[in-house]
N, C-alpha and C. Protein backbone atom coordinates (compact mmCIF):
# COMPACT_ATOMS: atom_id res chain seq x y z
N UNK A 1 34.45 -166.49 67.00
CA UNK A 1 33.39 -166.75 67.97
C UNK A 1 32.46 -167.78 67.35
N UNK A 2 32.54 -169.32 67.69
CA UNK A 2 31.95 -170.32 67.09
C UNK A 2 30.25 -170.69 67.55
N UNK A 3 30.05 -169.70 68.80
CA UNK A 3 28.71 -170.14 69.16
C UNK A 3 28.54 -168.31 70.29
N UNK A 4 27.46 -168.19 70.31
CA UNK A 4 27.15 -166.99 71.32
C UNK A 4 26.10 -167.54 71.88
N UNK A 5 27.09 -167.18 73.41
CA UNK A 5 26.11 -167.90 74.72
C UNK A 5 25.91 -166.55 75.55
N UNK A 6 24.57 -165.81 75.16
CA UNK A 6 23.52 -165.00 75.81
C UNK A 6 24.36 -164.66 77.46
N UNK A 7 23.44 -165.91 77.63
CA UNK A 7 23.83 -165.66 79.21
C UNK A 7 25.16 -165.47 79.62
N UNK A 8 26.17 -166.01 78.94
CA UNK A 8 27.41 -165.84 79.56
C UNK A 8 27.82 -164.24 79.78
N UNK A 9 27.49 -163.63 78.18
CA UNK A 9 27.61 -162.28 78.40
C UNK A 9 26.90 -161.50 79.41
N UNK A 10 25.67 -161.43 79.40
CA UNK A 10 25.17 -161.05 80.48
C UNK A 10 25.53 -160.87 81.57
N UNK A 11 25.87 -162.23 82.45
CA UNK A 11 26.46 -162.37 84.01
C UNK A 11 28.07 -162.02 83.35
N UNK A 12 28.97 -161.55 82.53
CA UNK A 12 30.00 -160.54 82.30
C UNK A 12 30.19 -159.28 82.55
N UNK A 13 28.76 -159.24 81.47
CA UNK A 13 28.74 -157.57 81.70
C UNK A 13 28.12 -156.90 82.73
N UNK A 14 27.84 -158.07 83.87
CA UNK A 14 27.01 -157.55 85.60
C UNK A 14 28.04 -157.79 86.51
N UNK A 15 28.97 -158.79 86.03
CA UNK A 15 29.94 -159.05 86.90
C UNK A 15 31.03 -158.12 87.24
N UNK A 16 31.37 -157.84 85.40
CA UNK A 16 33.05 -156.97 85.30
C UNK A 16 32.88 -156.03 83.66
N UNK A 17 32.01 -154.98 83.87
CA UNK A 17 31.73 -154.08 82.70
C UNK A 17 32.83 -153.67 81.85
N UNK A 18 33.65 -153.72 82.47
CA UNK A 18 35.32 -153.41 82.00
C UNK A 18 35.78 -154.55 80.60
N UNK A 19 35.78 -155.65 81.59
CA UNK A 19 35.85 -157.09 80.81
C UNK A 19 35.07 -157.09 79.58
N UNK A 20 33.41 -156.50 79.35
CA UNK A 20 32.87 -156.83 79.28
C UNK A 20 32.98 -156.51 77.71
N UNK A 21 33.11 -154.43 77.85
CA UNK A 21 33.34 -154.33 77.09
C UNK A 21 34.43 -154.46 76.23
N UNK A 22 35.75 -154.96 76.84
CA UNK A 22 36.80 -155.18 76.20
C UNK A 22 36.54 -156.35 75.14
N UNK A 23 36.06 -157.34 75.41
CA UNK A 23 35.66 -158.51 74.50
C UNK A 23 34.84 -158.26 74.07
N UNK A 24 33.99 -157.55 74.11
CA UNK A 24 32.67 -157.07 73.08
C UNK A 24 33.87 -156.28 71.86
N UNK A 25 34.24 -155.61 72.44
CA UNK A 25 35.38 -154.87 71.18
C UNK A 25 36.38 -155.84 70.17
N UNK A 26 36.91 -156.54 71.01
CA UNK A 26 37.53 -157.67 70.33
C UNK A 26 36.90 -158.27 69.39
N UNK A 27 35.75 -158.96 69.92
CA UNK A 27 34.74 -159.68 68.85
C UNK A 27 34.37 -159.46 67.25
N UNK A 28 34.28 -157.86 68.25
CA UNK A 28 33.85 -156.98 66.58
C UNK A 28 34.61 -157.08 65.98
N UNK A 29 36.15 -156.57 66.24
CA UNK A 29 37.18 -156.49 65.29
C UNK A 29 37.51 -157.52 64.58
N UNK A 30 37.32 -158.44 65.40
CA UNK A 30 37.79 -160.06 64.80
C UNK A 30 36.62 -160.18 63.52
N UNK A 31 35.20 -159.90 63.52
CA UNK A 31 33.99 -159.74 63.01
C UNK A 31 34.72 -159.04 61.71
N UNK A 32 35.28 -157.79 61.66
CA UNK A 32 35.51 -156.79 60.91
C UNK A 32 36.66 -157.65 59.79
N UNK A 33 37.77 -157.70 61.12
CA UNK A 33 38.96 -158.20 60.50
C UNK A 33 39.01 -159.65 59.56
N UNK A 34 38.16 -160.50 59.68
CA UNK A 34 37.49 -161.60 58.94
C UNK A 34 36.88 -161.60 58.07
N UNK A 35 36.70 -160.35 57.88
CA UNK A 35 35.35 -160.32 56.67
C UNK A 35 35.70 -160.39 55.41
N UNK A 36 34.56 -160.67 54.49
CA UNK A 36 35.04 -160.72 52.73
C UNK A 36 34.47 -159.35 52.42
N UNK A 37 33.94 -158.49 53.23
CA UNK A 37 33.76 -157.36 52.91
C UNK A 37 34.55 -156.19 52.50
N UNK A 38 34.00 -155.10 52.60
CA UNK A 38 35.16 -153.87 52.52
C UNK A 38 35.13 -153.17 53.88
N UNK A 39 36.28 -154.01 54.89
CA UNK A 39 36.90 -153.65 55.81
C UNK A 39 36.89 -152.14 56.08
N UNK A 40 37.16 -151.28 55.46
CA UNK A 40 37.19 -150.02 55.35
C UNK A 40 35.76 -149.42 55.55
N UNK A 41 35.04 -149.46 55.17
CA UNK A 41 33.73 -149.32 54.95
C UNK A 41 33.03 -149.81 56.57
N UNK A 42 33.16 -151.14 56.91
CA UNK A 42 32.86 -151.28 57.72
C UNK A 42 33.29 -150.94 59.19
N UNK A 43 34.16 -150.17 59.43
CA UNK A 43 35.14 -150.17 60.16
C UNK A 43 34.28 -148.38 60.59
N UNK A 44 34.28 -147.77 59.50
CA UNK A 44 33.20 -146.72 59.54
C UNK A 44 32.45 -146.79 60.01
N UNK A 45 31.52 -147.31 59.96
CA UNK A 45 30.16 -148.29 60.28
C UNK A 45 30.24 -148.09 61.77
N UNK A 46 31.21 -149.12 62.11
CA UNK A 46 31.21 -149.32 63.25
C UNK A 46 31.57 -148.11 64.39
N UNK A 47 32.41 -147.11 63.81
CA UNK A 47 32.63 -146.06 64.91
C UNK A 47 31.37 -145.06 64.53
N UNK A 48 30.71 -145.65 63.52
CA UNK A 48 29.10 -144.41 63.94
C UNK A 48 28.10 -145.43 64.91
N UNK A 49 28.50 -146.51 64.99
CA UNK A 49 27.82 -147.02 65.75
C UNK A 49 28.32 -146.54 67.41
N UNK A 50 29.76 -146.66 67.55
CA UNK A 50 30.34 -146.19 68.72
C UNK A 50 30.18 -144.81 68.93
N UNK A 51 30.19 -144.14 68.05
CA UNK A 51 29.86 -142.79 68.20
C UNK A 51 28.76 -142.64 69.03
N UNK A 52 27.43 -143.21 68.85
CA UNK A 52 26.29 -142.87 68.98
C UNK A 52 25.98 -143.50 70.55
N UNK A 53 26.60 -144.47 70.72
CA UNK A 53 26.72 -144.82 72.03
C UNK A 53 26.93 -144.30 72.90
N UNK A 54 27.98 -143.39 72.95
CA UNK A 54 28.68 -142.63 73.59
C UNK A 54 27.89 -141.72 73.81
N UNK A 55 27.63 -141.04 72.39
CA UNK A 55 26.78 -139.82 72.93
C UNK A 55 24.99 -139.85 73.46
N UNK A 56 24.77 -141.30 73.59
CA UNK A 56 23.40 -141.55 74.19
C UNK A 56 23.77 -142.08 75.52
N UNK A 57 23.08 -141.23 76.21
CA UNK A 57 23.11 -141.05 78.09
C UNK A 57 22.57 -142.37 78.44
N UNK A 58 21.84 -143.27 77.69
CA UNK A 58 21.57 -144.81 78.51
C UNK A 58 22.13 -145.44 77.09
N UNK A 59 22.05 -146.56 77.57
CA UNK A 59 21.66 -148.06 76.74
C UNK A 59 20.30 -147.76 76.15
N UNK A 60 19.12 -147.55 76.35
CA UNK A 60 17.90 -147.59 75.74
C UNK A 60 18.05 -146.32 74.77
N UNK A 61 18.21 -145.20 74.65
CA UNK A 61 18.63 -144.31 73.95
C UNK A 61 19.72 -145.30 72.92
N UNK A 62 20.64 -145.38 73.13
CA UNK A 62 21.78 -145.82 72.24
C UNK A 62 21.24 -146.86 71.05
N UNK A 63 20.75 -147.77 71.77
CA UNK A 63 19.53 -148.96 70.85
C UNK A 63 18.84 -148.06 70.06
N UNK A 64 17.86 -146.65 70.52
CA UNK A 64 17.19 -146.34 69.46
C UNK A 64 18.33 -144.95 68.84
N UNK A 65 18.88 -145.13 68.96
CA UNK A 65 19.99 -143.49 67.89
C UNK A 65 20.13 -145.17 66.86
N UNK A 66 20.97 -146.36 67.56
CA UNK A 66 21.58 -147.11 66.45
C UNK A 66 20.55 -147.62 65.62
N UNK A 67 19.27 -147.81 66.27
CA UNK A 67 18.26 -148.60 65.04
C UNK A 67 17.95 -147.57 64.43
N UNK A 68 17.88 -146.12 64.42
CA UNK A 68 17.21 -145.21 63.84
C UNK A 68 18.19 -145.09 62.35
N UNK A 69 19.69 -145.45 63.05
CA UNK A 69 20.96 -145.33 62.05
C UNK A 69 19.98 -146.44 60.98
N UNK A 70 20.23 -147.60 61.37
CA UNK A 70 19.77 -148.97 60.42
C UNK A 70 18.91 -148.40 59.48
N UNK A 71 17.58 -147.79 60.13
CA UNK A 71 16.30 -147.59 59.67
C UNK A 71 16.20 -146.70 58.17
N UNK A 72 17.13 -145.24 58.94
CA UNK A 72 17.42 -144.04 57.78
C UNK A 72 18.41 -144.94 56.58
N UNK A 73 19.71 -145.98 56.58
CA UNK A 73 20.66 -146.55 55.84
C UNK A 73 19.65 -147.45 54.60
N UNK A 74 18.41 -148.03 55.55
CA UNK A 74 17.34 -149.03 54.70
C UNK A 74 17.08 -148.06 54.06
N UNK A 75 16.40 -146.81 54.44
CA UNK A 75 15.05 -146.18 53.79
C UNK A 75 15.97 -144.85 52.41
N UNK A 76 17.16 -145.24 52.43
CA UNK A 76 18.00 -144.59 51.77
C UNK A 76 18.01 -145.71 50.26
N UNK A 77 18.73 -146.52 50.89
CA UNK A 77 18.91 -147.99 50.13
C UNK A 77 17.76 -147.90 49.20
N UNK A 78 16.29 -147.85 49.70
CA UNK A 78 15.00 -148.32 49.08
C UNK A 78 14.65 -146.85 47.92
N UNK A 79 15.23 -145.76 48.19
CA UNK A 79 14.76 -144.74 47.96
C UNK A 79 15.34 -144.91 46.78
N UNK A 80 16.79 -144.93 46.81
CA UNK A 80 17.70 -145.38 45.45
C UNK A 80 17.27 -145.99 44.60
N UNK A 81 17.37 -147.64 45.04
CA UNK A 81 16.36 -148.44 44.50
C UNK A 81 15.07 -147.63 43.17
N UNK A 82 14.16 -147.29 44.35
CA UNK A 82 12.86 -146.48 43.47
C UNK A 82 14.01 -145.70 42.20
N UNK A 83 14.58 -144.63 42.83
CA UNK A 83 15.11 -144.17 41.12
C UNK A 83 15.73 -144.86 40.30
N UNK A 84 16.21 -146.25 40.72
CA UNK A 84 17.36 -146.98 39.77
C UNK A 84 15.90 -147.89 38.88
N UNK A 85 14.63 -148.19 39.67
CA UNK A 85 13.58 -148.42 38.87
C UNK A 85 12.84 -147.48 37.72
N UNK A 86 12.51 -146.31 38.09
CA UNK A 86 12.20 -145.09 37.59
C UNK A 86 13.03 -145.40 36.03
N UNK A 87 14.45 -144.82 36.58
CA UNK A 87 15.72 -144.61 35.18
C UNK A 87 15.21 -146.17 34.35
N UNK A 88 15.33 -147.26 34.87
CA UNK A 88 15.13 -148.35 34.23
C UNK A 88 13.72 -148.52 32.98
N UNK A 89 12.48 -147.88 33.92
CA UNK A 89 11.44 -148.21 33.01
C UNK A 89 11.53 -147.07 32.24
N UNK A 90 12.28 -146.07 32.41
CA UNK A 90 12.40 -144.82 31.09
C UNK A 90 12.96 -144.62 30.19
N UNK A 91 14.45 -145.67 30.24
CA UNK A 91 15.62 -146.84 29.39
C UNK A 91 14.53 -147.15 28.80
N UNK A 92 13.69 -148.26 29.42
CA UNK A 92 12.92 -149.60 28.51
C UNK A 92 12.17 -149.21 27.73
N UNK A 93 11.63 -148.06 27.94
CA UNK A 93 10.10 -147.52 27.27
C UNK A 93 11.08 -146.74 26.02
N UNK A 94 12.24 -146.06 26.05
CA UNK A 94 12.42 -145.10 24.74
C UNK A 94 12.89 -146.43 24.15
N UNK A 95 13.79 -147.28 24.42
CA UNK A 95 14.56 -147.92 23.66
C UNK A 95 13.14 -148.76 22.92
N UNK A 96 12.39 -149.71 23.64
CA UNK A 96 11.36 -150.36 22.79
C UNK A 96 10.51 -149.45 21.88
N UNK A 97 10.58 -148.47 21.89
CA UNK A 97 10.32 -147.38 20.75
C UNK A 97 11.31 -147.25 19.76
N UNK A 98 12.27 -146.80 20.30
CA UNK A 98 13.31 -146.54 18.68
C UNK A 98 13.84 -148.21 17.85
N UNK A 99 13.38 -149.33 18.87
CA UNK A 99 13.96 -150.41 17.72
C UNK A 99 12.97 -150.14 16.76
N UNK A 100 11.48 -149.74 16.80
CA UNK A 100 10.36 -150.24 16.24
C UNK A 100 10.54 -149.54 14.61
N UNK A 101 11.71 -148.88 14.18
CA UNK A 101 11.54 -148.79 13.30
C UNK A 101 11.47 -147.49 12.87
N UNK A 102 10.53 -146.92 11.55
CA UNK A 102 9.93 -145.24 11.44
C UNK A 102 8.70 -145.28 12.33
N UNK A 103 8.23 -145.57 13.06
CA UNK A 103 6.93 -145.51 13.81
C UNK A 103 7.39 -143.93 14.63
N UNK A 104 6.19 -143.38 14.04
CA UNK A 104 6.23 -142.22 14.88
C UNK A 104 5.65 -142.11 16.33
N UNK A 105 5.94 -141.72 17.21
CA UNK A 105 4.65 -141.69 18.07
C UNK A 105 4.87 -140.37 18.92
N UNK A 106 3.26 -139.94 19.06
CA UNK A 106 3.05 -138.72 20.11
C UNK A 106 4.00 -138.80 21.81
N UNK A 107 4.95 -138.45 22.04
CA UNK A 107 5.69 -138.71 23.22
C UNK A 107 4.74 -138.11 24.09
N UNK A 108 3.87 -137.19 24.60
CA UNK A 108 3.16 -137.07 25.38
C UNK A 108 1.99 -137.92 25.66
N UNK A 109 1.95 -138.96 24.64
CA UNK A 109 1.09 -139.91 25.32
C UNK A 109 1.48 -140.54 25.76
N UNK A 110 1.83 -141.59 24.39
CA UNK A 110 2.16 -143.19 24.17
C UNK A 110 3.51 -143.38 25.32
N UNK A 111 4.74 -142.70 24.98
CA UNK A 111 5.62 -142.10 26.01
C UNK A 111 5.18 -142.61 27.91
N UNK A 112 4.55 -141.44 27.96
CA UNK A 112 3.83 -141.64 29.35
C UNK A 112 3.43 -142.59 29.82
N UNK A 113 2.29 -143.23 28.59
CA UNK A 113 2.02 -143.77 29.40
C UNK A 113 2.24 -145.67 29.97
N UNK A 114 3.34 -145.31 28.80
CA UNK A 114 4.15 -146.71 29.12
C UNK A 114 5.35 -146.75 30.42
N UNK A 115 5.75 -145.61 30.33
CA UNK A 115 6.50 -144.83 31.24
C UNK A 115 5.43 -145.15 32.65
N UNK A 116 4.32 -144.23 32.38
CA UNK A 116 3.69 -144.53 34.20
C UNK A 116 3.23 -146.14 34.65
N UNK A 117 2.55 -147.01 33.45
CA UNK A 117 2.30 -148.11 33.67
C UNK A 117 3.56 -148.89 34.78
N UNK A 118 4.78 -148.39 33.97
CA UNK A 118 5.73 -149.65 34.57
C UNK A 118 6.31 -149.01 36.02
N UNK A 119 6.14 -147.60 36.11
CA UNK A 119 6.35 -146.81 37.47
C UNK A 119 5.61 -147.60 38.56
N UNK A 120 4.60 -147.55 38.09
CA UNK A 120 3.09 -147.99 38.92
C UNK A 120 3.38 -149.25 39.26
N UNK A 121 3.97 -150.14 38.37
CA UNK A 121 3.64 -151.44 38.90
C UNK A 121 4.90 -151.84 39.90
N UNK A 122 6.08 -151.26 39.36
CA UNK A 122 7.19 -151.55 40.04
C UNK A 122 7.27 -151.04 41.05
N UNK A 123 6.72 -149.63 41.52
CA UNK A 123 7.00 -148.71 42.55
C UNK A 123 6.23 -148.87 43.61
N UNK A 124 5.03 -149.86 43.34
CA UNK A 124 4.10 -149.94 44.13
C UNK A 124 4.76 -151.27 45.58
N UNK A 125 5.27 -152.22 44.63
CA UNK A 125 6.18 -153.09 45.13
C UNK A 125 7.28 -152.99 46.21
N UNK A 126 7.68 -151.68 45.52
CA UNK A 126 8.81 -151.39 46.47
C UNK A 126 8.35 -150.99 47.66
N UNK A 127 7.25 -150.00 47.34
CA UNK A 127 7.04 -149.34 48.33
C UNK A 127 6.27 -149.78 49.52
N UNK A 128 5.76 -151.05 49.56
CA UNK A 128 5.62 -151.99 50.16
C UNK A 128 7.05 -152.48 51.33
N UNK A 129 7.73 -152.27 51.04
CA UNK A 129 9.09 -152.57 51.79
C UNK A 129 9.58 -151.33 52.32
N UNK A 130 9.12 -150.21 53.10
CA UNK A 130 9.11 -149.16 53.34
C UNK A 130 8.47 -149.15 54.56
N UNK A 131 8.79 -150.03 55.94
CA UNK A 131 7.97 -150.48 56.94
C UNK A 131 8.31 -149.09 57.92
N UNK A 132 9.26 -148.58 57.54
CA UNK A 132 9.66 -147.87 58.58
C UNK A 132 10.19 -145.85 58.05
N UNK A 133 9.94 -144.97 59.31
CA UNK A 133 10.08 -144.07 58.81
C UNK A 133 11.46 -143.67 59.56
N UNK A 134 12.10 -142.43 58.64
CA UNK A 134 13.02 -141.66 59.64
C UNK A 134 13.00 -141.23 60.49
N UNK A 135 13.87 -140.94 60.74
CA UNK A 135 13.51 -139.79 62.29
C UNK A 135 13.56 -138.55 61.58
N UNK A 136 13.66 -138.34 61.03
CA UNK A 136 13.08 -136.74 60.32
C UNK A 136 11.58 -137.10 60.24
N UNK A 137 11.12 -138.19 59.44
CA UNK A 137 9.67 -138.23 59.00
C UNK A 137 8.89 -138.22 60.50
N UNK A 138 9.70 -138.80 61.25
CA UNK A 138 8.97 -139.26 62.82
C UNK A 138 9.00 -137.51 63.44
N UNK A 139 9.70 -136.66 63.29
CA UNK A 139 10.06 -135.31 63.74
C UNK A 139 10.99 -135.40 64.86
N UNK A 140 11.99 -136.74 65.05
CA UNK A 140 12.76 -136.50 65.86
C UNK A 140 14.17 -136.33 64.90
N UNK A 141 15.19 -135.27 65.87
CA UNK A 141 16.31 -135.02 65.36
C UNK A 141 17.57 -135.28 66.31
């Protein structure tokens, strides 16, 4: 698909819904089947996306089950993230301690508080990119 023309689909899918969705399906696959991705993976993807369609009684429902999908996949992604930062500044902080030599140091301080400094600065960042909540956090299920 070298260009997507809006309108064409549109007056398709008002004309002949059948049609409509048949080439909407095609597209994807071709989408899927093209990819440098992991086909497999995405292919998943895509029947939770169909899944959710199905089981939402409109189009406007279906839009928000699938963005809610997107939303929870980000806020997962970011959450990770935070611990793969966490583990990182708790790596950095013992290791720049044990090169230093015989230096002793109190781990309930010095420890900490090199440990929270770099929490703080990194986590604050992230969490900045956290525009959106779940639908658990929202209280819908």
């Amino acid at each position: 698909m070298d260009s997507f023309n809006f309108d064409a689909w549109v007056e398709l899918a008002k004309a002949s819904p059948d049609e409509f969705e048949q080439r909407r399906c095609d597209v994807v696959e071709s989408l899927i089947s093209n990819s440098d991705g992991n086909i497999r993976r995405l292919r998943g993807l895509q029947c939770n996306i169909d899944m959710e369609r199905i089981r939402a009684r409109t189009p406007l429902k279906a839009c928000l089950r699938i963005s809610s999908l997107m939303s929870d996949s980000f806020l997962k992604m970011n959450d990770e993230l935070k611990m793969f930062v966490e583990l990182d500044c708790e790596t950095t902080s013992i290791s720049s301690h044990s090169r230093s030599g015989a230096k002793i140091i109190h781990i309930s301080t010095e420890y900490e508080q090199n440990t929270s400094t770099c929490k703080s600065s990194l986590t604050s960042s992230i969490s900045e990119a956290r525009p959106f909540k779940t639908s658990s956090e929202n209280g819908n299920n």
